[in-house]
Protein backbone atom coordinates (compact mmCIF):
# COMPACT_ATOMS: atom_id res chain seq x y z
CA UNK A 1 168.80 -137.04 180.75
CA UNK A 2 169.58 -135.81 177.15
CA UNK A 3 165.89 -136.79 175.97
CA UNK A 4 165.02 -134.60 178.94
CA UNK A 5 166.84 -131.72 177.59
CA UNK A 6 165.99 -132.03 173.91
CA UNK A 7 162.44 -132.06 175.17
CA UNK A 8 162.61 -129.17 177.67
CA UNK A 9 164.30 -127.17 174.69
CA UNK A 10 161.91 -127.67 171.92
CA UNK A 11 159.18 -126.89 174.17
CA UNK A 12 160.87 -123.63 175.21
CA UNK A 13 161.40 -122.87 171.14
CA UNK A 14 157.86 -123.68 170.26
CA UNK A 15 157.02 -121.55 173.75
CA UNK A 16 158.72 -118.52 172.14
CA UNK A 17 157.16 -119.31 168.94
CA UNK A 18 153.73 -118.89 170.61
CA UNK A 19 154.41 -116.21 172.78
CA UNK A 20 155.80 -114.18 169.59
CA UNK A 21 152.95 -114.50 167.90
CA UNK A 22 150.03 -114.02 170.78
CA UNK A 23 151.64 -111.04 171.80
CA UNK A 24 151.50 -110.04 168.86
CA UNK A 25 147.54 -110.42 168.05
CA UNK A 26 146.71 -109.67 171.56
CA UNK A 27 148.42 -106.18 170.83
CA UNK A 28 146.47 -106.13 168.02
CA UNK A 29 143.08 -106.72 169.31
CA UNK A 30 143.73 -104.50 172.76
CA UNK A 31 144.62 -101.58 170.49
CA UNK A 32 141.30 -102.39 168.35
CA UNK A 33 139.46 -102.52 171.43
CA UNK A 34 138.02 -99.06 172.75
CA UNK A 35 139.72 -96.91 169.92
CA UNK A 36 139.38 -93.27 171.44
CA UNK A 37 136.41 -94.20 173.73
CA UNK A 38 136.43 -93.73 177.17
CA UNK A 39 135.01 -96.12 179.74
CA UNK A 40 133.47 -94.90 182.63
CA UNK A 41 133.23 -96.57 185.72
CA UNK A 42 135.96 -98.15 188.74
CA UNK A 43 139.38 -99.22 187.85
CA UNK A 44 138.12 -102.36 188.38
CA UNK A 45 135.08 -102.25 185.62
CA UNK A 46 137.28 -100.65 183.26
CA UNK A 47 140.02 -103.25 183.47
CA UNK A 48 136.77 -106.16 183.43
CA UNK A 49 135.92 -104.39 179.80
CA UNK A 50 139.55 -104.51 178.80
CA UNK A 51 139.39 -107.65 179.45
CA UNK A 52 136.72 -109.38 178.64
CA UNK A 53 136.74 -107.23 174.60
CA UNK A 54 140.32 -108.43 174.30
CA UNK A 55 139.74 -111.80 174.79
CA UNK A 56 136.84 -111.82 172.67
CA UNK A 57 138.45 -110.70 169.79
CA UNK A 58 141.20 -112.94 170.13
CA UNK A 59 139.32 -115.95 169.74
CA UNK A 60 138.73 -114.83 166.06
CA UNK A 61 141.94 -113.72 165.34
CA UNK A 62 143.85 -116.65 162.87
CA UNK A 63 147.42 -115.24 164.11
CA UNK A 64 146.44 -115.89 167.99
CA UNK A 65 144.84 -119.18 167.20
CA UNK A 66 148.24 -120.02 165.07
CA UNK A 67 149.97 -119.02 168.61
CA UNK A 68 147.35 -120.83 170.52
CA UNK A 69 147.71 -124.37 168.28
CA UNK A 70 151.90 -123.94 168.36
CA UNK A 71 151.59 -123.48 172.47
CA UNK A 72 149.23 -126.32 172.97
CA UNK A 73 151.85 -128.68 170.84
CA UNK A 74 154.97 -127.40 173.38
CA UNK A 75 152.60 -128.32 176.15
CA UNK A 76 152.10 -131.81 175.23
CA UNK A 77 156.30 -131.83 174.51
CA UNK A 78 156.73 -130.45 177.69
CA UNK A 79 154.80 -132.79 179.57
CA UNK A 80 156.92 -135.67 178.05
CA UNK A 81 159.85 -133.77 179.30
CA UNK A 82 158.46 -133.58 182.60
CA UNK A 83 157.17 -137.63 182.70
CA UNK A 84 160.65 -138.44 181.99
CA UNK A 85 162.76 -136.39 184.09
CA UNK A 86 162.63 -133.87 187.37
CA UNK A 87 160.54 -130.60 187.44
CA UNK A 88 163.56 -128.43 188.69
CA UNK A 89 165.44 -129.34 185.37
CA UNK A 90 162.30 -129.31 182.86
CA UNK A 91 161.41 -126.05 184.38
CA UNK A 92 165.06 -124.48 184.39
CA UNK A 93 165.71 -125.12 180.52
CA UNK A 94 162.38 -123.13 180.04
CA UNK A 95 164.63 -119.86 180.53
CA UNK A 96 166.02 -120.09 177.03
CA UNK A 97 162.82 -119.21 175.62
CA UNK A 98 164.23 -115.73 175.75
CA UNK A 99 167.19 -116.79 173.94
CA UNK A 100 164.75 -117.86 171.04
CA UNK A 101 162.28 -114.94 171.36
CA UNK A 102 165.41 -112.71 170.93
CA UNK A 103 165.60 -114.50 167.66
CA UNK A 104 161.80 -114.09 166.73
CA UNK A 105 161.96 -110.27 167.60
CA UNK A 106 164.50 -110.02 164.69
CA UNK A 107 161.69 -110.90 162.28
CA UNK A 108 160.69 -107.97 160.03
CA UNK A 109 163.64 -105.27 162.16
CA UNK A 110 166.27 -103.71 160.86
CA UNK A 111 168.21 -104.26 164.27
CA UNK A 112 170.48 -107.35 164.52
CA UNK A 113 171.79 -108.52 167.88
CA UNK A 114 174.50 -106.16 169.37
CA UNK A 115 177.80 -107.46 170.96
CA UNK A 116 175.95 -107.62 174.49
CA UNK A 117 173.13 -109.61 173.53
CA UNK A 118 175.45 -112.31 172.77
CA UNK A 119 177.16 -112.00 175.91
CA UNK A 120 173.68 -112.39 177.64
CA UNK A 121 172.99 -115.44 175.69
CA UNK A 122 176.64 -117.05 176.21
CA UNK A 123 175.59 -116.27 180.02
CA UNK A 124 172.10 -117.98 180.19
CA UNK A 125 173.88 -121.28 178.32
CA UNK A 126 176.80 -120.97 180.51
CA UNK A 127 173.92 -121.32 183.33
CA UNK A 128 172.12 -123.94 182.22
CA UNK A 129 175.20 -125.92 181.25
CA UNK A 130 176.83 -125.28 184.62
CA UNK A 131 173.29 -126.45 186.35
CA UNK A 132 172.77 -129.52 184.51
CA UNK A 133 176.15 -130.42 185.33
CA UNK A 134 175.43 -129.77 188.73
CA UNK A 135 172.07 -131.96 188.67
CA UNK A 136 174.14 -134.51 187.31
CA UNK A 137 176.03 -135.32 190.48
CA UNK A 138 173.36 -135.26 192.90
CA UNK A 139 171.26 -137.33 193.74
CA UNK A 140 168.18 -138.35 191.54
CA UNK A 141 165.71 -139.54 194.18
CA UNK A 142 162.63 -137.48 194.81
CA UNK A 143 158.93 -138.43 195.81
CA UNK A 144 156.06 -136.13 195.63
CA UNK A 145 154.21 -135.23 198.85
CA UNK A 146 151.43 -134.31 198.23
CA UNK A 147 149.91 -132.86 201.12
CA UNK A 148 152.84 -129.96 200.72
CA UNK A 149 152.43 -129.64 196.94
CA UNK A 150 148.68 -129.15 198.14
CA UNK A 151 150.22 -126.40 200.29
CA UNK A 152 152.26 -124.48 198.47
CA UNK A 153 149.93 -124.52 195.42
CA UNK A 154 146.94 -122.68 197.50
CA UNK A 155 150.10 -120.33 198.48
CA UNK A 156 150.74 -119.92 195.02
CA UNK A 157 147.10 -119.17 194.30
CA UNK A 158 146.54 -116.75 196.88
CA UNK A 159 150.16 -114.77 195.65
CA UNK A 160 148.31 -114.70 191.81
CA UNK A 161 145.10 -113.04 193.14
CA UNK A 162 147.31 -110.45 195.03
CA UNK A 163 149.14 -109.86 192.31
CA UNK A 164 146.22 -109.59 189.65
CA UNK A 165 144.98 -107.06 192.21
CA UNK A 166 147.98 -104.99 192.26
CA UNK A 167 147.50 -105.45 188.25
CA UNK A 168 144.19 -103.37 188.24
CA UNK A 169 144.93 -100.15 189.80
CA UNK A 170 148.12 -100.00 187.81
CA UNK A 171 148.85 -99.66 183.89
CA UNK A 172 151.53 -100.32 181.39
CA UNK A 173 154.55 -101.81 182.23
CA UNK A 174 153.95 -102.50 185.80
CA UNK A 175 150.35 -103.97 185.15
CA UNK A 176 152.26 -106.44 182.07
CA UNK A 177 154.71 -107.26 184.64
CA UNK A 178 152.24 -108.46 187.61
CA UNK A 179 150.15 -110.39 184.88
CA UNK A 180 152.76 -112.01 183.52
CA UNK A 181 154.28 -113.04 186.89
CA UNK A 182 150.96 -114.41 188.00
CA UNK A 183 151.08 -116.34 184.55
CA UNK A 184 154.48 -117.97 185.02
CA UNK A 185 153.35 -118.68 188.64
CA UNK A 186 150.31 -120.31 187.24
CA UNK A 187 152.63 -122.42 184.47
CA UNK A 188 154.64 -123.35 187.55
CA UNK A 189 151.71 -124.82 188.97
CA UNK A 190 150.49 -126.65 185.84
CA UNK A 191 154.18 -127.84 185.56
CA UNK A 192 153.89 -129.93 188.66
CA UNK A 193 150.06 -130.79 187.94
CA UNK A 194 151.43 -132.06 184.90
CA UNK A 195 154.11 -134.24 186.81
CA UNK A 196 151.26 -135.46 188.83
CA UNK A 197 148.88 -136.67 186.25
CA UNK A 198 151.32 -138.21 184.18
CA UNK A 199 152.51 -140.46 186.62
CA UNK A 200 148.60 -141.29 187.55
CA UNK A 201 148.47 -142.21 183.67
CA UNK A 202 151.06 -144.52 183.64
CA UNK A 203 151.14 -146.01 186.85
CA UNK A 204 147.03 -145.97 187.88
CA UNK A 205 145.46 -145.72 183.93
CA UNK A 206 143.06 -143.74 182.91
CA UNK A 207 140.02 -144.34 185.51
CA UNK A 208 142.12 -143.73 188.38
CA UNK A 209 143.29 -140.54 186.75
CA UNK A 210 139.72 -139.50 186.29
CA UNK A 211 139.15 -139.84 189.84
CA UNK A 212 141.88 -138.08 191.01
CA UNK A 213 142.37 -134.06 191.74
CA UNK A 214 145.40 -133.91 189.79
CA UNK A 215 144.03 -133.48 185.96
CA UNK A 216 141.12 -131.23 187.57
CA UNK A 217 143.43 -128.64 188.94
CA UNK A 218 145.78 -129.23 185.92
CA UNK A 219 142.91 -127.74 183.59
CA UNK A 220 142.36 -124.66 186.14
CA UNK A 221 145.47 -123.74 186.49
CA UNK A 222 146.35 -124.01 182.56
CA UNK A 223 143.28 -122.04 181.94
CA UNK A 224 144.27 -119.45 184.35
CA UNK A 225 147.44 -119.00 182.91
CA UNK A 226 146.25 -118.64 179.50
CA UNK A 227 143.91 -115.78 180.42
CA UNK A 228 146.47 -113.93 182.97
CA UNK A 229 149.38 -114.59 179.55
CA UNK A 230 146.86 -112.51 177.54
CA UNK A 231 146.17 -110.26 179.46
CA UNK A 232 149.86 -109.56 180.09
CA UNK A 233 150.88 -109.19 176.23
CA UNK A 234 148.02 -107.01 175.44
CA UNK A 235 148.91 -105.10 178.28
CA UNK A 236 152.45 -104.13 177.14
CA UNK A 237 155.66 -105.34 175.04
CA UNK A 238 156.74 -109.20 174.41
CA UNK A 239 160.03 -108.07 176.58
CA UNK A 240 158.00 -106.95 179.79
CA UNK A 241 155.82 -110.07 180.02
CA UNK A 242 157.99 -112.82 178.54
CA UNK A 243 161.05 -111.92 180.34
CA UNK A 244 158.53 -111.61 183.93
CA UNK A 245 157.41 -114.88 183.09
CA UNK A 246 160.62 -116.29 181.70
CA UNK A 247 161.85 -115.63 185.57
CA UNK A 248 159.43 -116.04 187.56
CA UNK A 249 158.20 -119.96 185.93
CA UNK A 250 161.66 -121.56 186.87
CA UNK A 251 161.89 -119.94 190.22
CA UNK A 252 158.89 -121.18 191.26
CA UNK A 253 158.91 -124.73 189.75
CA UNK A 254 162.30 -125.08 191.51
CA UNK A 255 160.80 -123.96 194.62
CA UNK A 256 158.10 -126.71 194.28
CA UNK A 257 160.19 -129.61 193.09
CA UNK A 258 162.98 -128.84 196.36
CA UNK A 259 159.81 -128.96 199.13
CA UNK A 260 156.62 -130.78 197.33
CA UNK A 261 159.05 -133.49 195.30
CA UNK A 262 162.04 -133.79 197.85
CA UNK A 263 164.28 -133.34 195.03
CA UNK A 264 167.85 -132.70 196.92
CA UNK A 265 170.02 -129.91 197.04
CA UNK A 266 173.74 -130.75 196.07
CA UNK A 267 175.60 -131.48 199.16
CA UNK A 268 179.41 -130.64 198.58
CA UNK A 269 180.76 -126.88 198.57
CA UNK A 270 182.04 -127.46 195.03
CA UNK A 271 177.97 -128.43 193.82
CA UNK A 272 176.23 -125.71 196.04
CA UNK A 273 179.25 -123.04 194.82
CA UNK A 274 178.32 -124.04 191.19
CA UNK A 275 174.62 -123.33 191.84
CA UNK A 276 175.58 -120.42 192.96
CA UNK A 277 176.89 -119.56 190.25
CA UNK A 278 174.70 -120.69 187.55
CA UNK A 279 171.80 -118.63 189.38
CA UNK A 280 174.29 -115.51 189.06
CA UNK A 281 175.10 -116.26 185.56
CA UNK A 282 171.21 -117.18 185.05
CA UNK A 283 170.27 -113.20 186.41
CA UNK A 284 173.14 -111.41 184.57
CA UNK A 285 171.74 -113.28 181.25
CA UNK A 286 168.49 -112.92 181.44
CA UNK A 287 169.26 -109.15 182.43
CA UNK A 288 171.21 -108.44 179.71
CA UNK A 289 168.67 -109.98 176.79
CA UNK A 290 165.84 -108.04 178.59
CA UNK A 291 167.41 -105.08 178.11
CA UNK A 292 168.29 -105.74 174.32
CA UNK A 293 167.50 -103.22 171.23
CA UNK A 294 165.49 -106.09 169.61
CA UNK A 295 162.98 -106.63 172.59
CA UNK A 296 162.32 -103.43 172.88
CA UNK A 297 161.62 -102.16 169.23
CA UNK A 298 158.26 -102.60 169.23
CA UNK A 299 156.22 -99.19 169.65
CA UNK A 300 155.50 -97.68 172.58
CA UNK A 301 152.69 -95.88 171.31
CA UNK A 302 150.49 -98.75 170.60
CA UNK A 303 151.68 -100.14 173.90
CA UNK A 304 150.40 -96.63 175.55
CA UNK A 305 146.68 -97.13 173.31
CA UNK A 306 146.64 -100.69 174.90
CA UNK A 307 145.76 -99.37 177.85
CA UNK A 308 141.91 -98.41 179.10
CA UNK A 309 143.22 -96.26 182.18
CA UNK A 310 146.00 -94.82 179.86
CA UNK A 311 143.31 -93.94 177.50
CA UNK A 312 141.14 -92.69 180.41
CA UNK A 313 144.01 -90.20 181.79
CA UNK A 314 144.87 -88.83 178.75
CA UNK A 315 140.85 -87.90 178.54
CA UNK A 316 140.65 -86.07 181.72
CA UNK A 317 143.86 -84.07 181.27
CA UNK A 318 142.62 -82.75 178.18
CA UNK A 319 139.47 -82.23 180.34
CA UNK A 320 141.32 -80.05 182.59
CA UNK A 321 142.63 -78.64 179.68
């Protein structure tokens, strides 16, 4: 268990590591993208341009590929993590990447953590601490099914093309937020796929594995994510879509691991009362940090030039002007 944990964290550090600096040059590049242009055309063609010119220029940015490198090193740690021990565990610890992106946002701001950010971080460890202990007395048997993982992943799919929909014909904060939920969904997904190959790897080798759906679908989904994470920190602050997908990753990896890997439920009142509360602690954490000084200093007028239907409102107002 403790190499589980040591794993889990360091991925979630070098996590916030790479989500600090890919928001960062995704901001960049969305606010470099259309500068005082409008785009004519459907929500939907405007928010393909967006897009598709964002992404492009972040493939030659050195900061984003810095991010990119750093992300693709706590994937590899987290997949060790997630070999070793359950995906309801891995996938919890992932939460204190907030707790280290509250340290990152620091960088270069005169703001230092008030009073109430440390309460929110006391909270989230008190959570994780409480859970772990929690995972500790139940049982540790779980199998995957795969004909429900198969399930609930086209579920899952079908949820992140609703909510990329919902993403288009809305803007700024909302539009970060729906991104960056379908992201963590999708990082859910490539947590279990992840699960899945691995054990093909080492039980099956490496022809078996190359036959198999698993690694296939682990590749999609990554991809996906990538994309949908992009798209969410160009689309607003680090707060909105780190702290969307901070939540919504664990949640749904925990959903997975209870009905596609069996993993048990404590029995007792005492277990299920401290799950309980670790969830509760979990929420009034991750509330707190979201809502801290230091995630939110960035400026919200380059988050408002970020966005191609921002841009294109402010052009017909001063057209009714």
């Amino acid at each position: 268990m403790i190499w589980v944990i040591v794993l889990a964290i360091g991925a979630a550090a070098m996590y916030a590591m790479s989500d600090f600096l890919e928001q960062r040059a995704a901001s960049k590049a969305a606010h470099a993208t259309d500068p005082g242009r409008r785009v004519d055309g459907s929500r939907w063609k405007r928010a393909w341009l967006f897009a598709e010119r964002t992404l492009r220029r972040l493939v030659t940015s050195k900061q984003w590929a810095l991010g990119w490198l750093v992300g693709t090193l706590a994937y590899f740690v987290q997949a060790a993590a997630l070999h070793l021990g359950s995906v309801s565990v891995v996938q919890s610890l992932q939460v204190t990447t907030l707790l280290f992106a509250l340290g990152l946002s620091a960088i270069g701001s005169t703001l230092r953590p008030r009073a109430m950010d440390w309460v929110g971080a006391a909270s989230i460890c008190a959570a994780l601490t409480l859970l772990l202990i929690v995972r500790e007395h139940a049982p540790h048997t779980g199998v995957a099914h795969r004909g429900r993982i198969i399930f609930l992943l086209l579920m899952i799919v079908a949820a992140v093309v609703l909510l990329v929909a919902a993403a288009v014909v809305h803007s700024g904060p909302v539009r970060a937020t729906l991104l960056a939920i379908a992201a963590g969904a999708s990082f859910a997904m490539s947590a279990t796929l992840v699960k899945l190959t691995s054990d093909d790897l080492t039980n099956f080798g490496v022809a078996h594995t190359a036959r198999d759906w698993p690694g296939y679908a682990l590749a999609l989904a990554t991809g996906i994510g990538l994309v949908l994470q992009q798209l969410a920190f160009a689309s607003g602050r680090l707060p909105t879509a780190i702290t969307a997908m901070t939540v919504a990753n664990p949640v749904i990896g925990s959903v997975i691991a209870v009905i596609g890997f069996a993993e048990p439920l404590p029995s007792s009142v005492g277990l299920l009362t401290g799950l309980a509360l670790a969830g509760a602690l979990l929420v009034i954490g991750v509330t707190m940090l979201a809502h801290s000084p230091l995630l939110r200093a960035d400026d919200d007028e380059l988050a408002d030039t970020t966005d191609p239907l921002a841009e294109d409102r402010r052009a017909e107002l001063v057209g009714d002007g």
